[in-house]
Protein backbone atom coordinates (compact mmCIF):
# COMPACT_ATOMS: atom_id res chain seq x y z
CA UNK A 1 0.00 0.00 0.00
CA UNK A 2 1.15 3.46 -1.15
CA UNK A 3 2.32 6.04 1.93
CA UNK A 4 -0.03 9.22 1.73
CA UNK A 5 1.96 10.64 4.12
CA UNK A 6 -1.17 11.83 5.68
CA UNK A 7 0.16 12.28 9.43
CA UNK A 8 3.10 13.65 8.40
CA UNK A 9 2.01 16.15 6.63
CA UNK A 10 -0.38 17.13 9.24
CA UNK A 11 1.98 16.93 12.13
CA UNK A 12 4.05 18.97 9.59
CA UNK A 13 1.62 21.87 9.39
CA UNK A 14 0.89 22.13 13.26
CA UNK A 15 4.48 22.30 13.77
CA UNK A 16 5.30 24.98 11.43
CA UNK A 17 1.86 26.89 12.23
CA UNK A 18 2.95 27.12 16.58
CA UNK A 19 6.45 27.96 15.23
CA UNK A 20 5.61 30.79 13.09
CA UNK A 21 3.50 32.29 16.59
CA UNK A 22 6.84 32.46 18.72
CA UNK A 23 8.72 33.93 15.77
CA UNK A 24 5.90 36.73 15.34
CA UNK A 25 6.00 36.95 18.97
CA UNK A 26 9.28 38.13 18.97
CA UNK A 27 9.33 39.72 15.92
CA UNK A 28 6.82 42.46 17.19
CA UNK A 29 9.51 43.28 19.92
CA UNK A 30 12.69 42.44 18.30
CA UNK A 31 13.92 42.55 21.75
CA UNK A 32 17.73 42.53 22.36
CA UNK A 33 19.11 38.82 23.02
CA UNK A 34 21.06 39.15 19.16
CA UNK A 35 23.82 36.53 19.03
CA UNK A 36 26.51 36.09 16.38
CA UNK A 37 26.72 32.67 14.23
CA UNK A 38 29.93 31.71 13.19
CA UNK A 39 29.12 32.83 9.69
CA UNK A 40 28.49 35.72 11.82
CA UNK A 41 25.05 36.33 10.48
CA UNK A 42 22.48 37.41 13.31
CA UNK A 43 20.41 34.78 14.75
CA UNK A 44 17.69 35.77 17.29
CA UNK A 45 15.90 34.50 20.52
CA UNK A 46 12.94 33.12 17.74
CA UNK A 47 15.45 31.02 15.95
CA UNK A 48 15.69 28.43 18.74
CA UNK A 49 12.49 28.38 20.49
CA UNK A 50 11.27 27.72 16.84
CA UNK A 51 13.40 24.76 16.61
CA UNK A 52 12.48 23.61 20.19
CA UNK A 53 8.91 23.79 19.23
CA UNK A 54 8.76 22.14 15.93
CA UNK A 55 11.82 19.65 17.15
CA UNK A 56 9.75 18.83 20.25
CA UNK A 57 6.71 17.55 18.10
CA UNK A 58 8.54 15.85 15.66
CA UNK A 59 9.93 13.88 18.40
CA UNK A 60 7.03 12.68 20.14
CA UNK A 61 5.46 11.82 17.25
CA UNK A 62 8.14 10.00 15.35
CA UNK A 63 10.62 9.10 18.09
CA UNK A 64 13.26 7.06 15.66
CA UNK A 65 12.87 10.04 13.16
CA UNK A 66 16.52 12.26 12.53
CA UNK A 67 16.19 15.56 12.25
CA UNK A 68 18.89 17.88 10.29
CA UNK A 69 18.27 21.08 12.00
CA UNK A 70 20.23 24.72 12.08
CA UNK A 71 21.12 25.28 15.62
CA UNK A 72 22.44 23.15 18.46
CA UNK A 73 21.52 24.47 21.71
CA UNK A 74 25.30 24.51 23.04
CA UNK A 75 25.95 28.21 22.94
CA UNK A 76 22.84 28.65 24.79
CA UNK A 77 24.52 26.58 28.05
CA UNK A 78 27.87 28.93 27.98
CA UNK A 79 27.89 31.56 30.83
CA UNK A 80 27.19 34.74 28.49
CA UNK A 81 24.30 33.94 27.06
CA UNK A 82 22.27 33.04 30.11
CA UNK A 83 19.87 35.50 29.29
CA UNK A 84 19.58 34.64 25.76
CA UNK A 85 18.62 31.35 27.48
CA UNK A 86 16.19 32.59 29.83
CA UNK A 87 14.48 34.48 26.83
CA UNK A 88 14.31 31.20 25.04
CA UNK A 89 12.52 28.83 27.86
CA UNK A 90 10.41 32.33 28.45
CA UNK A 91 9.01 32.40 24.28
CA UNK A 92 9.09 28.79 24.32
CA UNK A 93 6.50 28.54 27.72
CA UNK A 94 4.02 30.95 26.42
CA UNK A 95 3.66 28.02 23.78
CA UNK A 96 4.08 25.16 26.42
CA UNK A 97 3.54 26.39 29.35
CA UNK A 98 4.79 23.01 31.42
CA UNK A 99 7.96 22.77 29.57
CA UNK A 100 11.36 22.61 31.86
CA UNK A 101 14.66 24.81 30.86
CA UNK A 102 16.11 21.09 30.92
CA UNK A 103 13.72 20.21 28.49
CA UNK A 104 13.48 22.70 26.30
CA UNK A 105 16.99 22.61 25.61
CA UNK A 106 16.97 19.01 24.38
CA UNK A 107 14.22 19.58 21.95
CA UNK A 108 16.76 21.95 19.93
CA UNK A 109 19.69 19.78 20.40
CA UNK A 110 17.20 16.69 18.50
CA UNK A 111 17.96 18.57 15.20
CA UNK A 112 21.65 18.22 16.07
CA UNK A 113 21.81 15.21 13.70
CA UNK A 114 24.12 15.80 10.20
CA UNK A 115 24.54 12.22 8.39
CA UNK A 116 22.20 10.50 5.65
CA UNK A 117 19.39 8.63 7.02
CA UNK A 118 16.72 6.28 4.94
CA UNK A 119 13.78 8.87 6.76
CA UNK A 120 14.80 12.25 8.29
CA UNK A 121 13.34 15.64 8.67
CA UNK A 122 15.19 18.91 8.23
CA UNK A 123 14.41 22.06 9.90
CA UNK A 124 15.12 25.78 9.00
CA UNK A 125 13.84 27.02 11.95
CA UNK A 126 14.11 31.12 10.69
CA UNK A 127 15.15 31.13 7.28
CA UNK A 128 15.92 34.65 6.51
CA UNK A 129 17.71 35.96 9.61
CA UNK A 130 18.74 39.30 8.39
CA UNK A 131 15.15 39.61 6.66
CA UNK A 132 13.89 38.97 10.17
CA UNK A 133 15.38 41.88 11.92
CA UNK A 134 14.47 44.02 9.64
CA UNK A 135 10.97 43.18 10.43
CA UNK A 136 10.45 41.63 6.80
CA UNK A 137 10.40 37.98 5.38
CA UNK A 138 11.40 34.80 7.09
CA UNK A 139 10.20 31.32 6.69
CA UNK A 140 9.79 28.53 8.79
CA UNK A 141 10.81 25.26 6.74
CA UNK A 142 10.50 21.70 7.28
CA UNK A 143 10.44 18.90 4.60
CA UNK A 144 10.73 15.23 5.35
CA UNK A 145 13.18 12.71 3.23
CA UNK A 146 12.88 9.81 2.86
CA UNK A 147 14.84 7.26 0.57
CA UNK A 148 16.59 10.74 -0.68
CA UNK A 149 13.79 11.98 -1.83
CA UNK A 150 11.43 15.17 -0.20
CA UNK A 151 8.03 13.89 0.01
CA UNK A 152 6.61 16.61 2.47
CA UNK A 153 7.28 20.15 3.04
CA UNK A 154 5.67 22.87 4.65
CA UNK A 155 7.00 26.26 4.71
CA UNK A 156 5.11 28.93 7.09
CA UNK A 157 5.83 32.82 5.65
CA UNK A 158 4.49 35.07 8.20
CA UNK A 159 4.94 38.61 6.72
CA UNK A 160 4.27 36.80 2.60
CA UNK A 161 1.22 38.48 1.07
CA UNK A 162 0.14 36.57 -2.34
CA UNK A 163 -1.87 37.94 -4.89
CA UNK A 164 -4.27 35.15 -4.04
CA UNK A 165 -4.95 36.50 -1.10
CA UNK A 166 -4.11 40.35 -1.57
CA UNK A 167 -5.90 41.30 1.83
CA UNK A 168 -4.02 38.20 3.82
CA UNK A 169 -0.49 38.95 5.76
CA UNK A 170 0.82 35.75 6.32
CA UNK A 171 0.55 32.24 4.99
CA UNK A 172 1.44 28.34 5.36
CA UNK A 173 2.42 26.64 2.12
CA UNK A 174 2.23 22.56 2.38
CA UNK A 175 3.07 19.68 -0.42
CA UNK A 176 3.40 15.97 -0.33
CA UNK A 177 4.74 14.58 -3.38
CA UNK A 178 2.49 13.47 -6.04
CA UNK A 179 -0.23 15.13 -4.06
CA UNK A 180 -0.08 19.00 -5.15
CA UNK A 181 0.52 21.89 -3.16
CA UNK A 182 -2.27 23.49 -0.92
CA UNK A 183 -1.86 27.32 0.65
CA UNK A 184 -3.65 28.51 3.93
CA UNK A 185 -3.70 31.47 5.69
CA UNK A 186 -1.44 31.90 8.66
CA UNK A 187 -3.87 33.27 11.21
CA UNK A 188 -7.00 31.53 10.27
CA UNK A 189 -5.70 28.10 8.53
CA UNK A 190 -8.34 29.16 6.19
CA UNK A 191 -7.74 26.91 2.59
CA UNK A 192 -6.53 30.09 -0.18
CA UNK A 193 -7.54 29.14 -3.65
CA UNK A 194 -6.15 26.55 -5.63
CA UNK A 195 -2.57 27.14 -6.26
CA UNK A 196 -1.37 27.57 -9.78
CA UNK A 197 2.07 28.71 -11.20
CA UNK A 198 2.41 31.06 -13.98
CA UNK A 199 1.95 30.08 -17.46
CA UNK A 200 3.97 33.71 -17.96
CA UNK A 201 6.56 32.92 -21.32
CA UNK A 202 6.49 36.77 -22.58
CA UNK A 203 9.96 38.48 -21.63
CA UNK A 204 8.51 41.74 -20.61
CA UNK A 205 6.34 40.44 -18.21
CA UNK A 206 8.34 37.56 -16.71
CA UNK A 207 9.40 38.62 -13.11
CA UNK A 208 12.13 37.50 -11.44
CA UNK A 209 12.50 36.49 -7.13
CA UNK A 210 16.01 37.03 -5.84
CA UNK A 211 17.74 37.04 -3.00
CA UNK A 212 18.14 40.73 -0.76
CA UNK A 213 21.30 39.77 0.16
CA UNK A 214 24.17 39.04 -1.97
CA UNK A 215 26.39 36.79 0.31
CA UNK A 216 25.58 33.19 -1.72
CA UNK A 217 24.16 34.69 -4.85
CA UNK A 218 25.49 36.59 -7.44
CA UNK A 219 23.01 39.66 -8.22
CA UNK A 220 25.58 40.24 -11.49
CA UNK A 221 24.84 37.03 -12.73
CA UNK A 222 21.47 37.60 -12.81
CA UNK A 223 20.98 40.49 -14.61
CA UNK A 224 23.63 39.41 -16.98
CA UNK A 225 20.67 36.33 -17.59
CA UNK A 226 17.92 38.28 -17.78
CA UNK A 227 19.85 40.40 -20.50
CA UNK A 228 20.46 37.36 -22.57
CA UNK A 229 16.67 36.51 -22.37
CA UNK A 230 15.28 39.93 -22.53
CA UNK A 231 14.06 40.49 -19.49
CA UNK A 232 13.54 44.00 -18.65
CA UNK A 233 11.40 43.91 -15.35
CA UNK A 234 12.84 44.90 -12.13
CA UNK A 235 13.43 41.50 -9.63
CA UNK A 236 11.32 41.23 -6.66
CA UNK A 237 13.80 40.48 -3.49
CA UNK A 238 13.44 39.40 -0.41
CA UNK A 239 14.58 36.98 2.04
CA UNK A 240 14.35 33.40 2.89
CA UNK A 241 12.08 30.01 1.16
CA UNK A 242 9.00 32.95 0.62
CA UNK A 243 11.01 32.93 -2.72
CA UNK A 244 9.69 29.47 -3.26
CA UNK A 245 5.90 30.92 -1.88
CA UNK A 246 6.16 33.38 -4.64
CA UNK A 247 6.82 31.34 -7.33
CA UNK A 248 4.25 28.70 -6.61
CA UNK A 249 2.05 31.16 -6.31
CA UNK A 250 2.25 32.28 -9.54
CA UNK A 251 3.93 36.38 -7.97
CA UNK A 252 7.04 35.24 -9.81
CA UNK A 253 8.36 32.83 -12.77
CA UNK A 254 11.66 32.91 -11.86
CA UNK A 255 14.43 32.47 -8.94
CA UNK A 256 18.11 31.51 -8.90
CA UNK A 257 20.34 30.87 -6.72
CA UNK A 258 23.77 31.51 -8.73
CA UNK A 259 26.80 30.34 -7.13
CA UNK A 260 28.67 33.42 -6.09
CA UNK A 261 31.65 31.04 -4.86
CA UNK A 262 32.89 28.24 -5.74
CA UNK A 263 33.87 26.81 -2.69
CA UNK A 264 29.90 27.12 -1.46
CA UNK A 265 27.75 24.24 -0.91
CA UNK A 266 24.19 24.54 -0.22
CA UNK A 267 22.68 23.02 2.87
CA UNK A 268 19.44 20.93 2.52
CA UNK A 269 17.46 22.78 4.69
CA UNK A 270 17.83 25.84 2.46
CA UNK A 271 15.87 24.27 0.01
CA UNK A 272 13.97 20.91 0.44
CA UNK A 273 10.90 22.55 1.65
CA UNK A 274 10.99 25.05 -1.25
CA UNK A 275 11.58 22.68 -3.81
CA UNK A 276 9.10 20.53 -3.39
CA UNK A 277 6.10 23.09 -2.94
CA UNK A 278 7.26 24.61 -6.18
CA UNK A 279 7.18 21.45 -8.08
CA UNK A 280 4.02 19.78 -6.92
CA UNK A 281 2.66 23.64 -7.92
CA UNK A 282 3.86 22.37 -11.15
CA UNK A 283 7.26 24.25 -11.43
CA UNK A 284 11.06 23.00 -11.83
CA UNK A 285 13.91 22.79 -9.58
CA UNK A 286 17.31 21.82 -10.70
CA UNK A 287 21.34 23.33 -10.06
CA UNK A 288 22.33 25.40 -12.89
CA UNK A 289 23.33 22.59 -14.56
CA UNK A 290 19.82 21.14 -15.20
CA UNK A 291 20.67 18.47 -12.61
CA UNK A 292 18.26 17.45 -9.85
CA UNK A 293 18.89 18.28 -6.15
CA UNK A 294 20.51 15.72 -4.85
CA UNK A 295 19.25 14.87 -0.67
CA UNK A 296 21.90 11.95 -0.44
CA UNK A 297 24.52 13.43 1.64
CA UNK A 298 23.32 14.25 5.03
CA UNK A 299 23.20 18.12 5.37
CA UNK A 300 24.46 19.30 2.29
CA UNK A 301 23.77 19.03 -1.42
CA UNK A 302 27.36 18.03 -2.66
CA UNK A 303 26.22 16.76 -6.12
CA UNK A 304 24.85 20.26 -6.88
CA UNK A 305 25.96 23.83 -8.01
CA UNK A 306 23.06 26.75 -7.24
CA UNK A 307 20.29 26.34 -7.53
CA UNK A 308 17.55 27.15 -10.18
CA UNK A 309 13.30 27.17 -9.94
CA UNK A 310 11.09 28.41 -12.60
CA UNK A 311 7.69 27.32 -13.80
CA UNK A 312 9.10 24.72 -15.87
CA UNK A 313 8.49 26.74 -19.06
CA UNK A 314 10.88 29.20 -18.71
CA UNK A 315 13.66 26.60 -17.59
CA UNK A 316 15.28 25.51 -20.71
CA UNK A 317 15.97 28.63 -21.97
CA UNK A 318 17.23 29.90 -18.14
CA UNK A 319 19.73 27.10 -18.33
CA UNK A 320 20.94 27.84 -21.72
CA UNK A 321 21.36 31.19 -20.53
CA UNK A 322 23.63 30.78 -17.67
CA UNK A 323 26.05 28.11 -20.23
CA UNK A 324 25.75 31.13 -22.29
CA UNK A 325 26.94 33.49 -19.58
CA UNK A 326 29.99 31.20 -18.64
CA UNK A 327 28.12 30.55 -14.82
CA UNK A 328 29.77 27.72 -13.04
């Protein structure tokens, strides 16, 4: 008998739902508790009472599941950030009220787990730090794996507004594979209309989704691309998976991920969420090199260079493009 994937994906969308509350939580106060990663972009308070949320339910639900998550909780047990602790197990118990420091401390260290598995989950729990503090996009994104493959992803955007839902701040994209991709509202879990990508071919109105921040992307790149295909529009950027949002959504045609170095690799939970509610919106997702994303090597994708995701139609031509532009 075939796996729906039926709990999963529900367990899936309450976990990403009661994260996406702490990190709006905090985000209305962007209180101080800042704390450097080594890559020495800014990680807040939200980024590990999200984990310990969504790491906590996983857990109890599917106790011999690995998770590949962002953050270990072992900075938060070193004598300077005791407060940055106590503001954790604060956010985290006006979620779960009965949870213990102790506790609450293991649930983030669950995602600590790095190698291949045969069924894993991994965890963004903020994606789009820097778009956080600056009180703008995020995502929350989870996806399961299994056999190397993503078969459920869901991928909560609080600040995304769709044209869908033009009136609606806030929503929770979901996917299992072969079963489409549904959209709800964040506050309501109210079902948005069908989601449909964008049939958009014409090079004047083709828009592109990019990255705000040029630290893994090259910005040149892409407007050397959208010369070579004519496309004159100005890119829509922001932070974080919402790219994905947007382009299942049918806001975008468009978004790349060009290698900006070439000793980069991307990690998995960058993009297996994304990926997988693009494609069963009925986009594509390859590297720049028309190969698939490989999920075969614990916490990275090794196998692959960038990363590309268009609405299939516009995807030969994007990856003739980039040969053409000497992108590698």
């Amino acid at each position: 008998m075939k796996h729906t994937y039926y709990s999963e994906k529900m367990i899936a969308l309450a976990a990403v739902r009661e994260a996406a509350d702490l990190c709006r939580n905090v985000q209305r106060e962007l209180a101080p508790g800042e704390i450097q990663k080594k890559d020495r972009s800014p990680v807040t308070i939200a980024d590990f009472g999200s984990q310990a949320l969504v790491c906590s339910r996983l857990r109890k639900a599917y106790p011999n599941d690995p998770i590949i998550a962002e953050e270990v909780a072992d900075e938060l047990r070193t004598e300077e950030n005791i407060l940055v602790k106590d503001q954790v197990v604060s956010r985290v118990r006006e979620i779960r009220p009965d949870a213990s420091e102790a506790a609450i401390l293991e649930w983030i260290d669950y995602g600590g787990h790095k190698d291949q598995a045969p069924r894993y989950w991994t965890l963004d729990p903020i994606d789009g730090t820097k778009g956080f503090l600056r009180g703008d996009q995020y995502a929350v994104a989870l996806a399961l794996i299994a056999d190397g493959e993503v078969v459920v992803a869901a991928l909560a955007c609080p600040n995304l507004t769709l044209s869908m839902a033009p009136d609606s701040k806030g929503i929770i994209a979901i996917a299992v594979k072969g079963q489409g991709t549904e959209f709800f509202q964040l506050q309501d879990m109210k079902v948005l209309e069908k989601v449909s990508i964008s049939k958009q071919i014409e090079p004047d109105k083709v828009r592109f989704s990019e990255s705000v921040e040029s630290t893994h992307t090259s910005h040149s790149g892409a407007q050397l691309i959208a010369q070579y295909l004519g496309i004159s529009g100005k890119s829509v950027r922001l932070d974080s998976q919402a790219k994905y949002a947007v382009v299942a959504g049918g806001d975008a045609e468009i978004y790349m991920r060009l290698p900006s170095d070439r000793r980069y690799v991307e990690n998995i939970w960058d993009h297996a969420a994304g990926m997988l509610i693009v494609e069963e919106a009925g986009g594509k997702v390859t590297d720049i090199n028309g190969k698939p994303l490989i999920y075969k090597h614990g916490y990275q994708l090794k196998e692959n260079r960038g990363v590309i995701v268009s609405n299939s139609l516009l995807h030969d031509p994007l990856l003739k493009a980039i040969a053409k532009a000497g992108i590698k």
